[in-house]
C-alpha atoms as a PDB file:
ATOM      1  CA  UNK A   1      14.830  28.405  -4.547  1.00  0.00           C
ATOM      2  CA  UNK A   2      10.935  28.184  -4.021  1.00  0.00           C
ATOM      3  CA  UNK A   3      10.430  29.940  -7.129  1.00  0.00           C
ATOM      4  CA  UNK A   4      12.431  27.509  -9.145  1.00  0.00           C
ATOM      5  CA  UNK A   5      10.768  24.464  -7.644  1.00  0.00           C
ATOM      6  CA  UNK A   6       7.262  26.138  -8.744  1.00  0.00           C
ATOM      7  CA  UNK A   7       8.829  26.966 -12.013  1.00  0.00           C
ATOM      8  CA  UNK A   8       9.672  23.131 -12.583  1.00  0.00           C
ATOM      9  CA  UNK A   9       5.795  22.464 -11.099  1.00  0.00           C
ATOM     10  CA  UNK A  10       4.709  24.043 -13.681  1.00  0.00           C
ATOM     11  CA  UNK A  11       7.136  22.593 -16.526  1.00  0.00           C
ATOM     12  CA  UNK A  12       6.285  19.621 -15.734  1.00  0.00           C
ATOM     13  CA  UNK A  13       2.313  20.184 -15.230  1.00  0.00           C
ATOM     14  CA  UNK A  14       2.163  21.539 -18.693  1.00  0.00           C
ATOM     15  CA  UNK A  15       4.061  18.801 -20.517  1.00  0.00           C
ATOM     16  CA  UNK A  16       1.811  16.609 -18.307  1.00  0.00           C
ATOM     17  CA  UNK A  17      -1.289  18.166 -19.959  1.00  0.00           C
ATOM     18  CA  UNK A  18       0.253  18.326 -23.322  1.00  0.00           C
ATOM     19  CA  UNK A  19       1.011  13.914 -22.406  1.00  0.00           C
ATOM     20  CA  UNK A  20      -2.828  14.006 -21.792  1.00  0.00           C
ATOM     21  CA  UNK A  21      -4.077  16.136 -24.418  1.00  0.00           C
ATOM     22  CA  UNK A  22      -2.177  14.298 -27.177  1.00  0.00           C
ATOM     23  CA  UNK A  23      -3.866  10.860 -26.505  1.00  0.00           C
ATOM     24  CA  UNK A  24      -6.760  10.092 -28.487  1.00  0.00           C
ATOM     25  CA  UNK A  25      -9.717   7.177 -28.248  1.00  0.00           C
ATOM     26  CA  UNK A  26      -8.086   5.148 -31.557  1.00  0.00           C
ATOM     27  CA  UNK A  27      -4.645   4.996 -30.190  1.00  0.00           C
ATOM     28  CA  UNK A  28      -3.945   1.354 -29.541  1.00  0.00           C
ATOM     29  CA  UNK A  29      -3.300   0.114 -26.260  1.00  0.00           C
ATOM     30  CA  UNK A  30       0.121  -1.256 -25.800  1.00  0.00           C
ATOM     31  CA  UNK A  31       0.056  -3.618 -23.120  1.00  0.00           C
ATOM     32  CA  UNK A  32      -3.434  -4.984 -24.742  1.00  0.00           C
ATOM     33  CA  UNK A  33      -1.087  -5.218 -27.943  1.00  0.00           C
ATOM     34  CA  UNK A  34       1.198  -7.104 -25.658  1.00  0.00           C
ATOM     35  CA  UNK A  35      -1.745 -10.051 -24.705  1.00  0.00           C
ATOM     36  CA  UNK A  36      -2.005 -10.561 -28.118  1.00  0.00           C
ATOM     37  CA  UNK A  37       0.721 -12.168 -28.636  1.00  0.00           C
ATOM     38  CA  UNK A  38       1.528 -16.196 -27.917  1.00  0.00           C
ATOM     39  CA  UNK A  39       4.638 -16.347 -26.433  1.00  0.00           C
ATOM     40  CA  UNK A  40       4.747 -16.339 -22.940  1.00  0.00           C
ATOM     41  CA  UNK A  41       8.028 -14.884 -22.833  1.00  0.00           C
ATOM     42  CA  UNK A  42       7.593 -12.824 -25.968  1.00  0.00           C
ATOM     43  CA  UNK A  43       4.450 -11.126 -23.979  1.00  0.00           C
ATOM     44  CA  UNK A  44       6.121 -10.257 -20.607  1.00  0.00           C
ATOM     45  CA  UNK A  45       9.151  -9.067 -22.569  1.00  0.00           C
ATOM     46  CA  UNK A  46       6.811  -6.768 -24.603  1.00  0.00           C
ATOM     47  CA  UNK A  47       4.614  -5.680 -21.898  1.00  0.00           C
ATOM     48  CA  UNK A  48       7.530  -4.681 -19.508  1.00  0.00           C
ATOM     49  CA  UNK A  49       8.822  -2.472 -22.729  1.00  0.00           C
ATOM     50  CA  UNK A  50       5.122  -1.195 -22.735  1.00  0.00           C
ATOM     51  CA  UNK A  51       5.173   0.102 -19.155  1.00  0.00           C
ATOM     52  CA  UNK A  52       8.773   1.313 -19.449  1.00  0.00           C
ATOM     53  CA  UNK A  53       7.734   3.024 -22.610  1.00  0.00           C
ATOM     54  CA  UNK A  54       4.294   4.487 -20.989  1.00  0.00           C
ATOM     55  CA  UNK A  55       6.092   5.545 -17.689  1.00  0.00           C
ATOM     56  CA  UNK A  56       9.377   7.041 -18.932  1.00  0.00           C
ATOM     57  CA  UNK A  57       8.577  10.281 -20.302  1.00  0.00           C
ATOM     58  CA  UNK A  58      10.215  13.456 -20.615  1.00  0.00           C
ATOM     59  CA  UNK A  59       8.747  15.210 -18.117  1.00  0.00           C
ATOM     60  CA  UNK A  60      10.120  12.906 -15.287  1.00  0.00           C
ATOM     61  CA  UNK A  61      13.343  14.525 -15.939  1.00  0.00           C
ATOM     62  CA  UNK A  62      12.093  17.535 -14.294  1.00  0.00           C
ATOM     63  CA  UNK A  63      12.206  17.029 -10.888  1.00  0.00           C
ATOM     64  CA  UNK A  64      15.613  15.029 -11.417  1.00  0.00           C
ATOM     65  CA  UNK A  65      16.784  17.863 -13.571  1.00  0.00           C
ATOM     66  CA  UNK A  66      15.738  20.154 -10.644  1.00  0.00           C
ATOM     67  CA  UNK A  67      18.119  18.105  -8.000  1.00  0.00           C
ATOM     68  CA  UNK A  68      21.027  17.303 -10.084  1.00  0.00           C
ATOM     69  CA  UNK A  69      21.150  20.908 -10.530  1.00  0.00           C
ATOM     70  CA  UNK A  70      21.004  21.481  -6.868  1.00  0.00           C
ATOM     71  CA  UNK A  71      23.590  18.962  -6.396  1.00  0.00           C
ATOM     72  CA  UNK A  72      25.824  20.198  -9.108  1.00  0.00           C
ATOM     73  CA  UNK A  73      25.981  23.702  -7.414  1.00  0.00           C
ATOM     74  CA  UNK A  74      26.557  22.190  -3.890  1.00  0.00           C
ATOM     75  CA  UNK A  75      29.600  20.413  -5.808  1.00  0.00           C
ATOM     76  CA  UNK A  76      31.228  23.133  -7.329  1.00  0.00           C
ATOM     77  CA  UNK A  77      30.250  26.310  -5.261  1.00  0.00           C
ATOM     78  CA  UNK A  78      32.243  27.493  -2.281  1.00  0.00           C
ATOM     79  CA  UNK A  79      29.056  26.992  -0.280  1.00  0.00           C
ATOM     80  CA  UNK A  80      26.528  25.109  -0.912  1.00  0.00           C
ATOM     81  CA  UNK A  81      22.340  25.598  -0.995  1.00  0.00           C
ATOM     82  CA  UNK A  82      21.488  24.841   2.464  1.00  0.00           C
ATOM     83  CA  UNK A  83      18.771  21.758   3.067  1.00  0.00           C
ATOM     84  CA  UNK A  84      16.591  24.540   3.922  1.00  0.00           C
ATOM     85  CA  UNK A  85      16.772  25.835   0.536  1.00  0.00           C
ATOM     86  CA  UNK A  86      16.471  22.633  -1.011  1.00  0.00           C
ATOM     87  CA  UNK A  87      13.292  21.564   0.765  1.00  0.00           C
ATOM     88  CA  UNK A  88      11.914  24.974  -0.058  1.00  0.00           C
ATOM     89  CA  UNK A  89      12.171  24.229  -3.877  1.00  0.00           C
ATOM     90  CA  UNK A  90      10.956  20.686  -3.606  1.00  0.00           C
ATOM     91  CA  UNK A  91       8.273  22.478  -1.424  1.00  0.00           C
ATOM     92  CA  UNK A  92       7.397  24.743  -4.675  1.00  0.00           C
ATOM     93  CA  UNK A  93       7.885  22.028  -6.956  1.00  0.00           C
ATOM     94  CA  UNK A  94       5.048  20.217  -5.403  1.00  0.00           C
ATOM     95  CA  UNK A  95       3.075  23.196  -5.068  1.00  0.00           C
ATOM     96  CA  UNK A  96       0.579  21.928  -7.947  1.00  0.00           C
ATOM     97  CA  UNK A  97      -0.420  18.641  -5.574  1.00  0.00           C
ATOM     98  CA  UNK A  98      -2.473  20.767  -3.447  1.00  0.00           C
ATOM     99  CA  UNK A  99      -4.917  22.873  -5.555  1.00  0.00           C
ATOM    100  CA  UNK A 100      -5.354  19.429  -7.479  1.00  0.00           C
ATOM    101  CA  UNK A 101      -6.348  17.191  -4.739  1.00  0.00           C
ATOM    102  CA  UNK A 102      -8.640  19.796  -3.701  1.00  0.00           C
ATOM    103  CA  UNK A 103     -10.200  20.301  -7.018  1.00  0.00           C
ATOM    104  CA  UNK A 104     -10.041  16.630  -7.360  1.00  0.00           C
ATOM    105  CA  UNK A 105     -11.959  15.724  -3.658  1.00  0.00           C
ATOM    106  CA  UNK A 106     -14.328  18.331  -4.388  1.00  0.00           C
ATOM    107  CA  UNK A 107     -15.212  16.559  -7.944  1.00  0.00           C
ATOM    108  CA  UNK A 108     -15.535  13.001  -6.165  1.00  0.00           C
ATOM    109  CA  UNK A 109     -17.257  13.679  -3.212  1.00  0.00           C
ATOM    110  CA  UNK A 110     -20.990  13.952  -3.118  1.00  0.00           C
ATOM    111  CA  UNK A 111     -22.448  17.354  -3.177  1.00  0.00           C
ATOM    112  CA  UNK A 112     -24.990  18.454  -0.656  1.00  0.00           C
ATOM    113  CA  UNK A 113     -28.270  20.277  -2.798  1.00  0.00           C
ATOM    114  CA  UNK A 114     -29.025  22.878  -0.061  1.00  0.00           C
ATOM    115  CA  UNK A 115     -28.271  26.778  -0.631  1.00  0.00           C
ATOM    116  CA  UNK A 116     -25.548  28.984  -0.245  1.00  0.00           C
ATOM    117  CA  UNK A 117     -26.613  30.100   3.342  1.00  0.00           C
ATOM    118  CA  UNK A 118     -28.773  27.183   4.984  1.00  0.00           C
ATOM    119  CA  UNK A 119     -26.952  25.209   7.519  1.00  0.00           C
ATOM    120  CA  UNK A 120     -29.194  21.960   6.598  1.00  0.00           C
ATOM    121  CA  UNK A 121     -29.756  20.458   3.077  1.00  0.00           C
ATOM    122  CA  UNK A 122     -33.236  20.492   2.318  1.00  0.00           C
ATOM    123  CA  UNK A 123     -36.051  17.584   1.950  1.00  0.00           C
ATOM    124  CA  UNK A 124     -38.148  18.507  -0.628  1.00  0.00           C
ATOM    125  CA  UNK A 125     -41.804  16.861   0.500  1.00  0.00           C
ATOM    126  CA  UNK A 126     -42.777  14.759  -2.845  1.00  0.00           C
ATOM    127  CA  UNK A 127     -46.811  14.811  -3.511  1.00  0.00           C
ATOM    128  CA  UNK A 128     -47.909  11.774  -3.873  1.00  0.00           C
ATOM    129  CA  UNK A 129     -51.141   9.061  -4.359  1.00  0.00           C
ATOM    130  CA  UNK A 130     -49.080   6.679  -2.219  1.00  0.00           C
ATOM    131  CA  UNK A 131     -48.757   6.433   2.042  1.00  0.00           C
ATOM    132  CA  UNK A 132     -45.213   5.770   3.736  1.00  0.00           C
ATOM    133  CA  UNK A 133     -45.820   2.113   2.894  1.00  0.00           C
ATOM    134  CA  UNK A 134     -46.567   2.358  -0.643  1.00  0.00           C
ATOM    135  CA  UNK A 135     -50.232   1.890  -0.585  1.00  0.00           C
ATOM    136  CA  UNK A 136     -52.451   4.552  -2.396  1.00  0.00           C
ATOM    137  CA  UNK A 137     -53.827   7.146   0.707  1.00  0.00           C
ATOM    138  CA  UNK A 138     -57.536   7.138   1.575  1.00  0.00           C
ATOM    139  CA  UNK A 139     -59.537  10.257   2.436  1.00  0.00           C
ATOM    140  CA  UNK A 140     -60.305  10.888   5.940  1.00  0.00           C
ATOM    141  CA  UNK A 141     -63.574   9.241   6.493  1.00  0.00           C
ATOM    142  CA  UNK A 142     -66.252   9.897   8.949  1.00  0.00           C
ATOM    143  CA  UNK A 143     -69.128   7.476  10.746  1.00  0.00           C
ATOM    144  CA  UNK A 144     -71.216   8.879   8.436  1.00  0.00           C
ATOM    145  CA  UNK A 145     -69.545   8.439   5.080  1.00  0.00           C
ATOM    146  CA  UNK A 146     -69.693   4.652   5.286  1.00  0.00           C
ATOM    147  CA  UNK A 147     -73.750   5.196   5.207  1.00  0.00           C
ATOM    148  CA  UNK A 148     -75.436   4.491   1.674  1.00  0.00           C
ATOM    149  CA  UNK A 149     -75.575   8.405  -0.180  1.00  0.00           C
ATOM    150  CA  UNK A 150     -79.751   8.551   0.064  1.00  0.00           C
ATOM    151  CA  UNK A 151     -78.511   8.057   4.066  1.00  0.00           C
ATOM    152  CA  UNK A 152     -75.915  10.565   4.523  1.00  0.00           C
ATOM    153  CA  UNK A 153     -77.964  13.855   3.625  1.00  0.00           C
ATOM    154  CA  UNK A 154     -80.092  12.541   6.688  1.00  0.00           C
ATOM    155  CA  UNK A 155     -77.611  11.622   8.832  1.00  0.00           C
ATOM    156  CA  UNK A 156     -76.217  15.054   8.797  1.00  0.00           C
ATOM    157  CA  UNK A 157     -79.133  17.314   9.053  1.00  0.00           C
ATOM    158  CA  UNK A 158     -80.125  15.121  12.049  1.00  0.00           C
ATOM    159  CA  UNK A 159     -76.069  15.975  13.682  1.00  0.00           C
ATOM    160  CA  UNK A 160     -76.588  19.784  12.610  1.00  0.00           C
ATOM    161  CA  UNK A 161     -80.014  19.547  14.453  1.00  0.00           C
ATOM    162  CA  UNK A 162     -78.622  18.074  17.606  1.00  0.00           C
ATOM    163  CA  UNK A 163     -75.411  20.766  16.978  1.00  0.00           C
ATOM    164  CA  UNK A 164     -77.680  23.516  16.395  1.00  0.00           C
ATOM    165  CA  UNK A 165     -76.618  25.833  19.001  1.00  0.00           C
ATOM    166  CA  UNK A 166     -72.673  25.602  17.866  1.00  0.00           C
ATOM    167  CA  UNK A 167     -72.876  27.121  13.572  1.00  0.00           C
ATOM    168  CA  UNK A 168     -69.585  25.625  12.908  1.00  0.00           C
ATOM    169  CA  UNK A 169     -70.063  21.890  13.197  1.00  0.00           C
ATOM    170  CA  UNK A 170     -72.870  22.600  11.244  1.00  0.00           C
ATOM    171  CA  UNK A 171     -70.630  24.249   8.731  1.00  0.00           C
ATOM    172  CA  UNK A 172     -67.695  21.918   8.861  1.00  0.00           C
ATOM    173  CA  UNK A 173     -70.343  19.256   7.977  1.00  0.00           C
ATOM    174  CA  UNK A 174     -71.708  21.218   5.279  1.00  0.00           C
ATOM    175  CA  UNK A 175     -67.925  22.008   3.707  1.00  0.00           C
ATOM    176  CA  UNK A 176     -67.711  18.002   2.924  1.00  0.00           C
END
């Protein structure tokens, strides 16, 4: 019984895609037909038989097809499908719902841009002229960089004199 039920999912998936696949973007839009026209009662009258006519499609006659066959062969066999069996191949018969709300939730949900194996999504640091704030960054400056330029060449010989002993702040000074 399962097996029929998924045999019907699929019927009625394919003529479903065959619905889908056969509408193109110049077919006219029935109910917006339907608002066209100036009688009020005219236009509900042709909108209902737009939504009758949209809805109504072969391929609702599947699963109604499926259980008036069931309930033909309950009628006229000596014994009947059990509800088990029945449930079963409305069980296979919406088979299909599953893989596509899947496929569908993982299409509308928002993806996280981290790899395959990292537990955490990663924050790529951006390079940038501007501070947290928005302001453009200043280089770190020292006592001495606020002196005129003729000034500063002094200012640090006389702090690598006085540092003389210790080569690096000498050196650090003389990086800048």
């Amino acid at each position: 019984m399962c097996m029929l039920g998924a045999a019907g999912s699929y019927a009625y998936f394919s003529w479903l895609c065959a619905d889908v696949d056969a509408v193109k973007g110049t077919d006219p839009v029935p109910i917006w037909e339907a608002n066209k026209i100036e009688n009020p009662l005219l236009r509900r009258a042709a909108k209902l038989a737009a939504a009758y006519r949209a809805s109504l499609r072969p391929r609702l006659l599947v699963p109604v097809g499926l259980a008036a066959a069931v309930g033909l062969f309950n009628a006229l066999a000596e014994e009947p499908i059990p509800l088990l069996y029945t449930g079963c191949m409305l069980g296979g018969f919406l088979s299909y719902k599953g893989a596509l709300l899947t496929k569908l939730l993982g299409e509308l949900l928002p993806k996280s841009y981290s790899a395959a194996g990292e537990s955490r999504p990663k924050v790529e640091s951006i390079e940038d002229e501007l501070d947290q704030w928005g302001r453009p960054k200043k280089a770190a400056r020292t006592p001495i960089d606020v002196l005129p330029a003729d000034q500063q060449d002094k200012a640090r010989q006389e702090l690598g004199k006085r540092f003389d002993g210790e080569g690096e702040a000498q050196r650090s000074l003389q990086e800048r």
